[in-house]
Protein backbone atom coordinates (compact mmCIF):
# COMPACT_ATOMS: atom_id res chain seq x y z
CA UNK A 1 96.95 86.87 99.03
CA UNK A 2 98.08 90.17 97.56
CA UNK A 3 101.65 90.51 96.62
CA UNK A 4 103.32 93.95 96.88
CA UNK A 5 106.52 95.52 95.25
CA UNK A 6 109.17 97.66 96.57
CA UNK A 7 109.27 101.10 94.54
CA UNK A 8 112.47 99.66 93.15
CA UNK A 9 110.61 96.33 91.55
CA UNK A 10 107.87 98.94 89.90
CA UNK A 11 110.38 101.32 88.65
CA UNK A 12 112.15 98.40 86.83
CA UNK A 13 108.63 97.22 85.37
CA UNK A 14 107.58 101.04 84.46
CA UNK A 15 111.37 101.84 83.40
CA UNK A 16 111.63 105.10 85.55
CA UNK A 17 113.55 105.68 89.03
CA UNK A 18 112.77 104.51 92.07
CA UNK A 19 112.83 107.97 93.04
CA UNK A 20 109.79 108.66 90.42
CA UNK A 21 107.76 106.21 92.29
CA UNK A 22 108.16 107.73 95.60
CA UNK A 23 107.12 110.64 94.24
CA UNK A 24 103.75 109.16 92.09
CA UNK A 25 103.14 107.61 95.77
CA UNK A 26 102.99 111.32 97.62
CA UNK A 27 100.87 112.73 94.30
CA UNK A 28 98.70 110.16 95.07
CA UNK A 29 99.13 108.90 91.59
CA UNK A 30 99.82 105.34 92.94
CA UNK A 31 98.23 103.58 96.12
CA UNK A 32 100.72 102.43 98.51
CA UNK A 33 101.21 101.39 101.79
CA UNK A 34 103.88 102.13 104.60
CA UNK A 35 105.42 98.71 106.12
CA UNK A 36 108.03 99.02 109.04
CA UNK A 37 108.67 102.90 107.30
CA UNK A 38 109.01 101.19 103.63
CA UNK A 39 106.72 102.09 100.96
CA UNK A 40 105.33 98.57 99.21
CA UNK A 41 102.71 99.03 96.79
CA UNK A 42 100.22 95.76 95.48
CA UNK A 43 100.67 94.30 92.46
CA UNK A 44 97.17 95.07 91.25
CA UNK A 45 97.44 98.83 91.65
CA UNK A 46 100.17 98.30 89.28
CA UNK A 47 98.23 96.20 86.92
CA UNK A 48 96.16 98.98 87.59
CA UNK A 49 98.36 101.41 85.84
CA UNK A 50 99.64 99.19 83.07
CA UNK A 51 96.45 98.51 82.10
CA UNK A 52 95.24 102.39 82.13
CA UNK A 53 97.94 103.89 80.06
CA UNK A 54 96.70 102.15 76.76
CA UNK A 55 100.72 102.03 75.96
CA UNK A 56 101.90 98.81 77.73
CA UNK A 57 99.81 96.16 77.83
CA UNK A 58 102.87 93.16 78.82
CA UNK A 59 105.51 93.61 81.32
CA UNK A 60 108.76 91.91 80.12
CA UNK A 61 111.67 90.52 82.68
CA UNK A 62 115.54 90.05 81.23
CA UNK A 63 117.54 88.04 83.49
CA UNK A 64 121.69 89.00 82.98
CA UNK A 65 122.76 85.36 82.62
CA UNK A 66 126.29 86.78 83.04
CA UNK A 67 125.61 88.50 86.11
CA UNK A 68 123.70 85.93 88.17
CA UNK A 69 125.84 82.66 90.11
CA UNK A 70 123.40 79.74 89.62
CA UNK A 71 122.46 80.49 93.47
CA UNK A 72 121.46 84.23 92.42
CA UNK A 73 119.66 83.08 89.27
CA UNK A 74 117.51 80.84 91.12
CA UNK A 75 116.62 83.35 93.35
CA UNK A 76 115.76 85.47 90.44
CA UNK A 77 113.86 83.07 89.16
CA UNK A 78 111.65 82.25 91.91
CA UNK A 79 111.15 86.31 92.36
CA UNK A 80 110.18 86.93 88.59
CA UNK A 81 107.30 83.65 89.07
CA UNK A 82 106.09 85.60 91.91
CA UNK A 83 104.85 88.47 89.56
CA UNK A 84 102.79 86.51 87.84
């Protein structure tokens, strides 16, 4: 099954603003699709992308220890396995 990311997730993994994926997704730089009036776009288009650009070839996740109640962190957690 194909998992998908919010504009916000792939703005964090391409270090840019949300608002710079919204607009890559009306460029048609990025494939997307419209759920319930939310963009998502899959995980492989941005594989995709990573792969393409010659620059990045890992994505790296940094957890805030600090900011996360063990509740939160798990969450975290379980969200940054799902990328994989």
């Amino acid at each position: 099954m194909e998992r998908y990311l919010t504009p916000g997730e792939v703005a964090e993994i391409f270090g840019m603003s949300r608002s710079g994926v919204i607009k890559w997704i009306r460029e048609g730089k990025i494939k997307a699709i419209e759920i319930n009036c939310r963009w998502r776009i899959p995980y492989s288009e941005v594989e995709r992308l990573l792969s393409g650009s010659g620059k990045v070839k890992q994505v790296a996740i940094y957890v805030s220890f600090i900011k996360y109640t063990k509740r939160r962190f798990g969450e975290a957690i379980k969200r940054i396995k799902g990328l994989g």
